[in-house]
Protein backbone atom coordinates (compact mmCIF):
# COMPACT_ATOMS: atom_id res chain seq x y z
CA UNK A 1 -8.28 6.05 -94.63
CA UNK A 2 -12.19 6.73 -95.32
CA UNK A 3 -13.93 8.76 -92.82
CA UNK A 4 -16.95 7.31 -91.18
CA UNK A 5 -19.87 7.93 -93.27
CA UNK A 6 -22.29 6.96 -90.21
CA UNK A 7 -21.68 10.30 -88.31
CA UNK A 8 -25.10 11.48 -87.17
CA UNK A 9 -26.22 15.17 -86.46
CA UNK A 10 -25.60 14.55 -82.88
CA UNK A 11 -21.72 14.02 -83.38
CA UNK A 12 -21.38 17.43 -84.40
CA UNK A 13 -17.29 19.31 -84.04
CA UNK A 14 -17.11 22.66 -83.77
CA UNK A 15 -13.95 24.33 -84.61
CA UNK A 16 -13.68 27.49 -82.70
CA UNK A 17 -10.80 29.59 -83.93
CA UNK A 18 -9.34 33.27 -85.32
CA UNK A 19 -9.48 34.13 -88.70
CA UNK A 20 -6.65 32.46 -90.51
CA UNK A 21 -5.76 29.32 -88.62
CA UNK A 22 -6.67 26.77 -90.74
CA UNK A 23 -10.03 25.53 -89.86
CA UNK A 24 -11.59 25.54 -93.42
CA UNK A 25 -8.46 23.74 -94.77
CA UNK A 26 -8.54 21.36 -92.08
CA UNK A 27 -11.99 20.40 -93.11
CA UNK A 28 -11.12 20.00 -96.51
CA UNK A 29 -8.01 18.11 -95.39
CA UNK A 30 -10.38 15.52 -93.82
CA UNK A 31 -12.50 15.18 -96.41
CA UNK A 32 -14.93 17.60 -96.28
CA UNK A 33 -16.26 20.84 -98.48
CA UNK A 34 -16.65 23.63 -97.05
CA UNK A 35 -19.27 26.11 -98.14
CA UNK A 36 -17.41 28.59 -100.57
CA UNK A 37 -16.67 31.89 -99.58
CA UNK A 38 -14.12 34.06 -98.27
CA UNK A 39 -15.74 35.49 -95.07
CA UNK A 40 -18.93 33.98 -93.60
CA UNK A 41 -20.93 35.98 -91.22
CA UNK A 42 -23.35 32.62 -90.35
CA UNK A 43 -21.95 29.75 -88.64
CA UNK A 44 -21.22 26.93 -91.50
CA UNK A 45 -21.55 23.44 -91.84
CA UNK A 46 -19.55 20.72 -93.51
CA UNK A 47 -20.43 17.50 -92.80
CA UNK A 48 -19.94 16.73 -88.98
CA UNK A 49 -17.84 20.19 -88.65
CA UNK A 50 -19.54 23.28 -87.35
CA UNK A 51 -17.80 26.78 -88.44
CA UNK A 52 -18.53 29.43 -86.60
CA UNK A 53 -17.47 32.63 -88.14
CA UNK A 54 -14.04 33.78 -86.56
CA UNK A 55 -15.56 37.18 -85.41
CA UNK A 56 -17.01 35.32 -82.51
CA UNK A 57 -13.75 34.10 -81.15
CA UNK A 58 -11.74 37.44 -81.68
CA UNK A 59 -14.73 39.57 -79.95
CA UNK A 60 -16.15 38.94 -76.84
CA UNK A 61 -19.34 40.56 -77.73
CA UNK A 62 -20.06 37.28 -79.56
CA UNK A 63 -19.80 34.59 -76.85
CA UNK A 64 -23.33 34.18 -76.36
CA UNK A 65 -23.43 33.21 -79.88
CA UNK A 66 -20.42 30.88 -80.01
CA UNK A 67 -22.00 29.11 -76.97
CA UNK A 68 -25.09 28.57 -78.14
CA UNK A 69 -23.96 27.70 -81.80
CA UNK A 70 -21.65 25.14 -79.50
CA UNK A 71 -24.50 23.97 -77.70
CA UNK A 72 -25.49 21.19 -80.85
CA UNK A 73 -21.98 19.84 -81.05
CA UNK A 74 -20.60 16.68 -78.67
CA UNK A 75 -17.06 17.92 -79.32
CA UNK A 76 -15.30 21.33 -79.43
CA UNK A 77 -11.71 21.69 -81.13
CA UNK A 78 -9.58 25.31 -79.86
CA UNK A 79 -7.33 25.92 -83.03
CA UNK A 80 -4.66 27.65 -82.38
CA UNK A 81 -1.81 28.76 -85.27
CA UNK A 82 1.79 27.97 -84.03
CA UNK A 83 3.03 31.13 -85.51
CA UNK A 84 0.79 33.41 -83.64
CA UNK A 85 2.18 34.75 -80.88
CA UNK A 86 -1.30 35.76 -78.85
CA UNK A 87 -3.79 33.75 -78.16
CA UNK A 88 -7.83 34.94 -78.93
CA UNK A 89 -8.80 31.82 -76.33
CA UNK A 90 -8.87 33.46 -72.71
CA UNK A 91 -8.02 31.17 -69.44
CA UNK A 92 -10.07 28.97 -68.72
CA UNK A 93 -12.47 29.65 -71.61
CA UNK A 94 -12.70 25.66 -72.05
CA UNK A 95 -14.35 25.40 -68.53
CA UNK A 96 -17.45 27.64 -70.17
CA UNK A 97 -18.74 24.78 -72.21
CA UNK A 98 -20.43 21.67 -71.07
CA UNK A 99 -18.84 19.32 -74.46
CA UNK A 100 -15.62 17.39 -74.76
CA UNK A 101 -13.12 20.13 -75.54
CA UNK A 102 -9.72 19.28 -77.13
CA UNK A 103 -7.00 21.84 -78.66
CA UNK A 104 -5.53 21.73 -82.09
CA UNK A 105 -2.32 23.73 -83.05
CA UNK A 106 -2.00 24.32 -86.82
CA UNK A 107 1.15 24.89 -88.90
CA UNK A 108 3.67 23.74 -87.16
CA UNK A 109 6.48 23.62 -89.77
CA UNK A 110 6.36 27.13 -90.35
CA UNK A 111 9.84 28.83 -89.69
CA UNK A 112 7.90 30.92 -86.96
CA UNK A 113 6.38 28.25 -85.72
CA UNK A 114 6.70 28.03 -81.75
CA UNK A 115 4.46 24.79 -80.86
CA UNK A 116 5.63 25.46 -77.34
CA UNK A 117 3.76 28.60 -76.58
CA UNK A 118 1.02 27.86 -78.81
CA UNK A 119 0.48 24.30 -76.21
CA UNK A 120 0.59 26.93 -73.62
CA UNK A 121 -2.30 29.05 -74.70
CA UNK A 122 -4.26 26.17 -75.35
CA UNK A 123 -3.24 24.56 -71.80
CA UNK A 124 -4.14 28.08 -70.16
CA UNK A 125 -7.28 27.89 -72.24
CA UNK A 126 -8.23 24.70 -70.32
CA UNK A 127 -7.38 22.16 -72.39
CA UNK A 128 -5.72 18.67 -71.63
CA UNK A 129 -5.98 16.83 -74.67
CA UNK A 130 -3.89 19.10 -77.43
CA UNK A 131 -3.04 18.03 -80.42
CA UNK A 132 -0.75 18.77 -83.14
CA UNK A 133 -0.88 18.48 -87.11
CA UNK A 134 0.26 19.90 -90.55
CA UNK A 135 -2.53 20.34 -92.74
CA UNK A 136 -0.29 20.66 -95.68
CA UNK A 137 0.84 16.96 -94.85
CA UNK A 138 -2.66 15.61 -95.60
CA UNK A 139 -5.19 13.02 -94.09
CA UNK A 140 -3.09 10.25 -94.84
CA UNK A 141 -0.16 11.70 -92.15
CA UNK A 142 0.02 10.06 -88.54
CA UNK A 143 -0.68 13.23 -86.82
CA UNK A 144 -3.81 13.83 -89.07
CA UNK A 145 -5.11 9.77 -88.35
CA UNK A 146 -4.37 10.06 -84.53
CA UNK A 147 -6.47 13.46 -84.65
CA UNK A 148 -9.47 11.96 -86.50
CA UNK A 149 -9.64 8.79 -84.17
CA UNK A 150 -9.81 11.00 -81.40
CA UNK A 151 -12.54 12.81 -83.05
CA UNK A 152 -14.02 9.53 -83.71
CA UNK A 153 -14.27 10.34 -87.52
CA UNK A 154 -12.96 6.57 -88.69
CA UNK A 155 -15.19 3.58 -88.86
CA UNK A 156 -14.27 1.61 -85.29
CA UNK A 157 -13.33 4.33 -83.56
């Protein structure tokens, strides 16, 4: 599929995340470069993604900063890795932000994989909408399609 080339500034996704969940590779899954680099202190930009650096997720000290960097994006995507088994997102952390908010959970084929708590993180987080993919699978997999119509990335969506 091609991803919509007509995305303005104002159809900006966040992905809000810990270090090490896939949100860089899930960029470049859909199509997108981000900057190179192994740790980013600055909040990034590929395309219609906006990547703030994980440090404000994992440390609370940073939320001012992860809600204002939020504050130019119409949707917000939690990521959450299926093999974790904590959660950086606190309850109710989705009701904070005034955007569409929608969960992600990453790596699901992974032998320590357990989709089932990581949904329940994400549904204590606040989220309804939670979606589930394989990055390794590619953008051409269902899962990945479904997840970038819902992010309105493909032309007619």
């Amino acid at each position: 599929y091609r991803i919509n080339p007509f995305i303005g500034c104002m159809h900006r996704i966040m992905l809000i995340g810990e270090n090490g969940v896939g949100r860089r590779s899930l960029v470049h899954a859909l199509g997108f470069a981000p900057p190179a680099g192994l740790c980013p202190l600055a909040v990034e930009y590929a395309g219609p993604f906006v990547l703030p650096p994980a440090e404000f997720m994992e440390n609370r000290r940073f939320y001012r900063a992860l809600i204002t960097s939020a504050m130019e994006c119409r949707i917000l995507v939690f990521v959450q890795d299926a093999t974790r088994a904590t959660s950086a997102f606190p309850p109710g952390f989705a009701r904070t932000f005034n955007q569409r908010v929608l969960g992600l959970i990453t790596k699901p084929d992974s032998p320590k994989a357990n989709t089932a708590r990581a949904g329940r993180f994400l549904a204590s987080a606040g989220l309804q909408t939670i979606h589930t993919v394989n990055i390794l699978e590619g953008a051409d997999s269902a899962a990945m399609q479904a997840f970038a119509a819902e992010l309105q990335l493909l032309p007619n969506s």
